[in-house]
N, C-alpha and C. Protein backbone atom coordinates (compact mmCIF):
# COMPACT_ATOMS: atom_id res chain seq x y z
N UNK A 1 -19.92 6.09 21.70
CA UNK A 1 -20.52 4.90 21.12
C UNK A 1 -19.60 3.72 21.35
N UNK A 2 -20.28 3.05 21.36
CA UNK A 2 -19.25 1.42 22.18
C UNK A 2 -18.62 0.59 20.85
N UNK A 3 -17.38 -0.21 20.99
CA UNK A 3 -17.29 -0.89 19.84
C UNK A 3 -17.37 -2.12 19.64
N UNK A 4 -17.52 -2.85 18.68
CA UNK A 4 -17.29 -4.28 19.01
C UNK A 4 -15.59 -4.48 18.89
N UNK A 5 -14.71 -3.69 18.66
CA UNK A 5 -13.13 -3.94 18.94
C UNK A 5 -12.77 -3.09 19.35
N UNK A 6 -11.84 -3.94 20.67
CA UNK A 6 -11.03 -2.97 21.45
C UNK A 6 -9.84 -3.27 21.55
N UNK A 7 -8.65 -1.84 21.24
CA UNK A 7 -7.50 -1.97 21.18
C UNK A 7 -7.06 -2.91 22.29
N UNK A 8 -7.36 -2.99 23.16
CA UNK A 8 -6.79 -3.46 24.44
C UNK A 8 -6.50 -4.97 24.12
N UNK A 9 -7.42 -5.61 23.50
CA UNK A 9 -7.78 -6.91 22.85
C UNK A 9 -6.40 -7.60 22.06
N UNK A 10 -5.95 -6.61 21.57
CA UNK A 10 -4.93 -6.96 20.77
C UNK A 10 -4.02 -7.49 21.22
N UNK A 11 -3.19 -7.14 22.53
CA UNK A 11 -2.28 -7.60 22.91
C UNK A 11 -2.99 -8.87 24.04
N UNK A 12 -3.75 -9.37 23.60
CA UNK A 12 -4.60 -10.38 24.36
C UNK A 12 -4.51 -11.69 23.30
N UNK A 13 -4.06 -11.64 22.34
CA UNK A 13 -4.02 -12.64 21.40
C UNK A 13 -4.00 -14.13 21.48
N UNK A 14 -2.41 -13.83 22.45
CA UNK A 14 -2.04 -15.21 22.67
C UNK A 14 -2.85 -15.76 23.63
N UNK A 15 -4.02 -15.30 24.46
CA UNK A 15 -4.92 -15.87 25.10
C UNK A 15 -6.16 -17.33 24.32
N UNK A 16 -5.60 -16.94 22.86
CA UNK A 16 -6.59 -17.75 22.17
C UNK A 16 -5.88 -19.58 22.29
N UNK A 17 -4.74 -19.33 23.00
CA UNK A 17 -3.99 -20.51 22.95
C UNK A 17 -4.61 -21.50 23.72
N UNK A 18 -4.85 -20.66 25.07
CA UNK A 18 -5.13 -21.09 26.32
C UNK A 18 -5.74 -22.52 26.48
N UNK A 19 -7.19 -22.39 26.12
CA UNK A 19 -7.39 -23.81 25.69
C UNK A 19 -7.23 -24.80 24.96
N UNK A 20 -6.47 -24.63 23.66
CA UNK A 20 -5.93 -25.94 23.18
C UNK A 20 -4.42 -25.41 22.35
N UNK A 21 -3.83 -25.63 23.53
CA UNK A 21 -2.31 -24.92 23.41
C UNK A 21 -1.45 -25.83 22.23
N UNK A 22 -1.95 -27.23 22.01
CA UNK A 22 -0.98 -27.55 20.89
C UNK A 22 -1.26 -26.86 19.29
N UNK A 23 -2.58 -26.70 19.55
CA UNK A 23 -3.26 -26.09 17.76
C UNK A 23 -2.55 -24.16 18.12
N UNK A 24 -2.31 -24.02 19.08
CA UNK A 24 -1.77 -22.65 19.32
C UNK A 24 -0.63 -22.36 18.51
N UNK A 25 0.12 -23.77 19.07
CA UNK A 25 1.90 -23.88 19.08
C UNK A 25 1.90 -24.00 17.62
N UNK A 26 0.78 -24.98 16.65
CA UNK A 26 1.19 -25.10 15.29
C UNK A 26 0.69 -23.82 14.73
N UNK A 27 -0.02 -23.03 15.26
CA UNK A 27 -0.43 -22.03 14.19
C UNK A 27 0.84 -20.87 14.41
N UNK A 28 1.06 -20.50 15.59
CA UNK A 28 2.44 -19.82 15.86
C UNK A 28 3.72 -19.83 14.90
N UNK A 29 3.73 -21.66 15.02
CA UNK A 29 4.94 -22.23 14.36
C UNK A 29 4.68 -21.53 12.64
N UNK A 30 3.50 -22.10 12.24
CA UNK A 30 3.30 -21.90 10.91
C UNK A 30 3.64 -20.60 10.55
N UNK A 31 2.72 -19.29 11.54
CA UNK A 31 2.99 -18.30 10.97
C UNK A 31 4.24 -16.97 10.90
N UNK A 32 4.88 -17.79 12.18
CA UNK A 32 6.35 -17.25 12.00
C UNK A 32 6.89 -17.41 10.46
N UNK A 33 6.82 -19.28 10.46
CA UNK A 33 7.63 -19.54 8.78
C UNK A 33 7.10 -18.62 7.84
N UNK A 34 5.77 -18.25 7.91
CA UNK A 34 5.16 -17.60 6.77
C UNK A 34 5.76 -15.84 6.76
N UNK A 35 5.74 -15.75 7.90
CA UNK A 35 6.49 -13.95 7.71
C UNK A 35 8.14 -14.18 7.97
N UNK A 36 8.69 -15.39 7.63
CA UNK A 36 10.35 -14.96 7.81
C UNK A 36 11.21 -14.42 6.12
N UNK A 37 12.01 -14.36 6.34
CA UNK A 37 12.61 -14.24 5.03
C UNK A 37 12.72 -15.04 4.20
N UNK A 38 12.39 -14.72 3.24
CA UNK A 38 12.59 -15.83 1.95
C UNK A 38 12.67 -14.97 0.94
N UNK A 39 11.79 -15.38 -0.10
CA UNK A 39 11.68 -15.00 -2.32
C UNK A 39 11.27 -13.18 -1.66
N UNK A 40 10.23 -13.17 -0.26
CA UNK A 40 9.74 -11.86 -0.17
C UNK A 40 10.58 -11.92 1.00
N UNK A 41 11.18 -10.31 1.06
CA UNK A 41 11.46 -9.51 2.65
C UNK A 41 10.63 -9.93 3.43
N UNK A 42 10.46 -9.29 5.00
CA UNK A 42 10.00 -9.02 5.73
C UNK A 42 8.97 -8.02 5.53
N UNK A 43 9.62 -7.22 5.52
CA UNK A 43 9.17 -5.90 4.92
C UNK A 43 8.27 -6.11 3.81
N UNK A 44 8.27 -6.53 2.58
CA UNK A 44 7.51 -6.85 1.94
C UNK A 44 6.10 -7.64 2.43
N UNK A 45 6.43 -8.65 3.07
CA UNK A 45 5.22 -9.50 3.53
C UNK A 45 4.16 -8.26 4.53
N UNK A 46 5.59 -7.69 5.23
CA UNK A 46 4.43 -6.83 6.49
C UNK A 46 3.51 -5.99 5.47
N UNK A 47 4.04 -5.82 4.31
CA UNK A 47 3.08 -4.61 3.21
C UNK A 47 1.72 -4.92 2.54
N UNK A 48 2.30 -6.46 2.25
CA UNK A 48 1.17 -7.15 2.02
C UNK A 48 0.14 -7.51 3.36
N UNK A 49 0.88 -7.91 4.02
CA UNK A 49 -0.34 -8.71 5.37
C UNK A 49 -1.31 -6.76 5.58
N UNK A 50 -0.96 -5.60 5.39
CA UNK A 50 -1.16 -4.11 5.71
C UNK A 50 -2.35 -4.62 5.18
N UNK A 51 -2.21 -4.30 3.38
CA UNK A 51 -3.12 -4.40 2.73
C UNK A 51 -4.50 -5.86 2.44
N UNK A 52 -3.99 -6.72 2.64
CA UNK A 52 -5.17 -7.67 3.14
C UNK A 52 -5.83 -7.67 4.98
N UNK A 53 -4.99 -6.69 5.59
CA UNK A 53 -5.79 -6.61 6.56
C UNK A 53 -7.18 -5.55 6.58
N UNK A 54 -6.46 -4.60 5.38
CA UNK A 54 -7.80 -3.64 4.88
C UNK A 54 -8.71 -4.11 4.31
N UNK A 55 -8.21 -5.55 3.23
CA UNK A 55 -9.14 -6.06 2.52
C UNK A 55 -10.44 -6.92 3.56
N UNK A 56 -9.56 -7.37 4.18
CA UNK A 56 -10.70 -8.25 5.35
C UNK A 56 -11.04 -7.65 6.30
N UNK A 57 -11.00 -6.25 6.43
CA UNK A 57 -11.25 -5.42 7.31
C UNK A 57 -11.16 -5.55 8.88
N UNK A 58 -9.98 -6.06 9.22
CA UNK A 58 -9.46 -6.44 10.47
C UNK A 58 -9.08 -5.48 11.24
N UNK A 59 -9.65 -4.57 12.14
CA UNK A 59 -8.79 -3.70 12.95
C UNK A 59 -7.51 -3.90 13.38
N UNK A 60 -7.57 -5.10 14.40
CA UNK A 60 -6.71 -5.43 14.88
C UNK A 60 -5.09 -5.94 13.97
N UNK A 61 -5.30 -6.39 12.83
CA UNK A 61 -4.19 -6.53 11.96
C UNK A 61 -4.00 -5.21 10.85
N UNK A 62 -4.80 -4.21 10.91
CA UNK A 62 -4.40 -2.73 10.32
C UNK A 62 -3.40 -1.89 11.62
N UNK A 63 -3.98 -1.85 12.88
CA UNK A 63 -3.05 -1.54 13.72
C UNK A 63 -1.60 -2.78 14.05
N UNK A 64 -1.67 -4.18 13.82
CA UNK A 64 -0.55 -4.55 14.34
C UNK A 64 0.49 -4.22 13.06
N UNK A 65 0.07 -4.56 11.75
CA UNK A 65 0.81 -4.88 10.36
C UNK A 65 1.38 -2.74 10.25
N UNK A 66 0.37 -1.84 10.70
CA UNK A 66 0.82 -0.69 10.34
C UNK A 66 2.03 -0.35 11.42
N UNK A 67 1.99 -0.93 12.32
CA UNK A 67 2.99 -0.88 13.38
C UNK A 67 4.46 -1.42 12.64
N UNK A 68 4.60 -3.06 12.52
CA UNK A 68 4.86 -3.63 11.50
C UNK A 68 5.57 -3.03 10.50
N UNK A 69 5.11 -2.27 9.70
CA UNK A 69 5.31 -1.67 8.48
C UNK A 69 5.93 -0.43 8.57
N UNK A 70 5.72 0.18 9.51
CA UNK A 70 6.58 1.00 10.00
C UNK A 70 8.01 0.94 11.02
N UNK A 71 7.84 -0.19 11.51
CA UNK A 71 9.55 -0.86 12.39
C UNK A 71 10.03 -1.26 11.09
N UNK A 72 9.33 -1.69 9.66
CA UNK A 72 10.36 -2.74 9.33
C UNK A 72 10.93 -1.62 8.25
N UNK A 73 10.54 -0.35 7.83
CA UNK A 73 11.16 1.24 7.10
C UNK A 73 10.22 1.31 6.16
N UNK A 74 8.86 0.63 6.55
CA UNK A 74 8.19 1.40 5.08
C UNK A 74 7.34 2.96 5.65
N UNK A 75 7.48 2.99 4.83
CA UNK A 75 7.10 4.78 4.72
C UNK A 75 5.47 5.02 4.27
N UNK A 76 4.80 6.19 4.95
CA UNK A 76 3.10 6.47 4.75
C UNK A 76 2.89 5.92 3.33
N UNK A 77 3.64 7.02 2.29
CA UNK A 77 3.49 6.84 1.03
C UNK A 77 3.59 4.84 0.49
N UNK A 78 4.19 4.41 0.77
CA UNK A 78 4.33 2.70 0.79
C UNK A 78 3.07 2.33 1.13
N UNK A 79 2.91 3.18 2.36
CA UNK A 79 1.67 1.90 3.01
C UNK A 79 0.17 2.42 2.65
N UNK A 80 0.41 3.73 2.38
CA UNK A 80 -0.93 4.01 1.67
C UNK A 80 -0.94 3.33 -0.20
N UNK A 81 -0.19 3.03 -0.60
CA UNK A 81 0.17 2.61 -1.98
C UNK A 81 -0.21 1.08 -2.02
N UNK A 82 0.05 0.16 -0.46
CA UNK A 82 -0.18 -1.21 -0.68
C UNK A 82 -2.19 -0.80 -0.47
N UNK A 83 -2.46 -0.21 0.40
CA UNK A 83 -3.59 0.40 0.57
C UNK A 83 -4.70 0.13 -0.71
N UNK A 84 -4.14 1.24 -1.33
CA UNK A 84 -4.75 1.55 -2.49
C UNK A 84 -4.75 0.05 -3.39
N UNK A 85 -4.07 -0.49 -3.37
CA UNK A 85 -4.08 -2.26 -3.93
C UNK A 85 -4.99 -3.08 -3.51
N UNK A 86 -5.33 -3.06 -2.28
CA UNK A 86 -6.29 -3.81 -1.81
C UNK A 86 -7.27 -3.66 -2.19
N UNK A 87 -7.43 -1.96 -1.96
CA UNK A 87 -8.82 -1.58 -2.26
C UNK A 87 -9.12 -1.93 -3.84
N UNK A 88 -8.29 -1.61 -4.80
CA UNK A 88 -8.47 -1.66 -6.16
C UNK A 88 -9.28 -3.26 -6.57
N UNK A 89 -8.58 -4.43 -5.81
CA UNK A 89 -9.02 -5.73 -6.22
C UNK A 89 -10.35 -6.13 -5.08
N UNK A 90 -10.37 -5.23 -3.91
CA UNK A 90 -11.47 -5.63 -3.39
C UNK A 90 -12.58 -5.17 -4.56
N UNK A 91 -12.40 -3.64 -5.20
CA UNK A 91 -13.69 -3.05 -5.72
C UNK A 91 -13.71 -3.97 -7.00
N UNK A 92 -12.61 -4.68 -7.14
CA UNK A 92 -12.65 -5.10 -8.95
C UNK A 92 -13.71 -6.87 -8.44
N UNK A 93 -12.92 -7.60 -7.47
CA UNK A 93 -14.09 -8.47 -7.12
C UNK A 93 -15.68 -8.19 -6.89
N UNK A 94 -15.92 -6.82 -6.23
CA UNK A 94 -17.56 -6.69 -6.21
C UNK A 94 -18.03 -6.53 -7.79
N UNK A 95 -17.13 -5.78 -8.27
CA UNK A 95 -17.76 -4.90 -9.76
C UNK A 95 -17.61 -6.58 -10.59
N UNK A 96 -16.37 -7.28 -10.68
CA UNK A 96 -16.67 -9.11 -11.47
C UNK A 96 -18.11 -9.73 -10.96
N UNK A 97 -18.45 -9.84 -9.48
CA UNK A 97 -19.74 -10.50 -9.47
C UNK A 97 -21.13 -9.89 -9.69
N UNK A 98 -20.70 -8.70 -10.38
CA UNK A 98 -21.93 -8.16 -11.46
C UNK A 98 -22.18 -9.10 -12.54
N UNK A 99 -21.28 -9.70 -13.18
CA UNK A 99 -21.74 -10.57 -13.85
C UNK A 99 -22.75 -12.02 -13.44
N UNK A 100 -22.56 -12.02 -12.05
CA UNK A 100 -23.57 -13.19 -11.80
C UNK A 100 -25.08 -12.47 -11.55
N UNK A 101 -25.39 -11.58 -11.32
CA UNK A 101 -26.43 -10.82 -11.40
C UNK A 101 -26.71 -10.45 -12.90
N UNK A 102 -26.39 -10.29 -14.09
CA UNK A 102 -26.45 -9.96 -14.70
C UNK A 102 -27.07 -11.54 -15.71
N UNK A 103 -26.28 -12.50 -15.29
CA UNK A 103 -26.69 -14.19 -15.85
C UNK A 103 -27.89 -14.35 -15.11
N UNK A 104 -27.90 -13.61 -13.77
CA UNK A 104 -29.19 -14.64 -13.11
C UNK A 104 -30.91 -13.39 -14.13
N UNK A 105 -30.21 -12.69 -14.10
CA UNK A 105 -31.02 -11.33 -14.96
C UNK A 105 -31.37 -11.75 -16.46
N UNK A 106 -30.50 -12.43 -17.13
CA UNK A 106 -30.76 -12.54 -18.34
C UNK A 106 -31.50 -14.06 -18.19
N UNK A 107 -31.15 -14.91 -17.73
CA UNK A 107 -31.99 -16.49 -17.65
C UNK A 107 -33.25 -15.73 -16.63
N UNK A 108 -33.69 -15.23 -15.95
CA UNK A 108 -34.83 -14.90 -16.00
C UNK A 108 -35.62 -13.82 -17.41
N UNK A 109 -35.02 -13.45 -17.29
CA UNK A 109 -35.55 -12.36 -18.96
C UNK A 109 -36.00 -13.11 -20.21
N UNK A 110 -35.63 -14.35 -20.05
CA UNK A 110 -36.02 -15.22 -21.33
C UNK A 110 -37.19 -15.45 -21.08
């Protein structure tokens, strides 16, 4: 069965530059600053970027960040643990906008 993502793709990234190479250079720039060291590790950030790549369901950033997460010493147990985080606040956001179904349910019920 065919996919719409292919590993191969990944290391094709920086192709997105190609045509407007200065918005390339600032997003590059930006997101280096954003994964260097600071208040969080490295390591830390790669744990987090793991688990919001599950949340937004990104192939391509579950394979680069698990790569990632494993050069920088986190361990299965770690990365299945940031895992399980994502998932917890993804399911807790669907199960909160029960309440807007539940308002649009009761203002019709009147």
């Amino acid at each position: 069965m065919s996919s719409y993502y292919h590993e191969h793709d990944l290391p094709r990234f920086a192709e997105m530059g190609g045509h407007a190479p200065e918005l390339w250079r600032k997003f590059q720039d930006w997101y280096s600053a954003v994964f260097a060291e600071g208040a969080l590790t490295q390591r830390e950030k790669s744990l987090i970027a793991l688990a919001v790549a599950h949340a937004v369901q990104c192939p391509y950033c579950i394979d680069a960040y698990s790569q990632d997460c494993l050069e920088k010493g986190s361990d299965l147990t770690q990365m299945t643990e940031a895992v399980h985080v994502a998932t917890a606040i993804r399911g807790g956001a669907s199960l909160v906008h029960g309440l807007q179904m539940r308002n649009v349910a009761d203002k019709l019920s009147m």
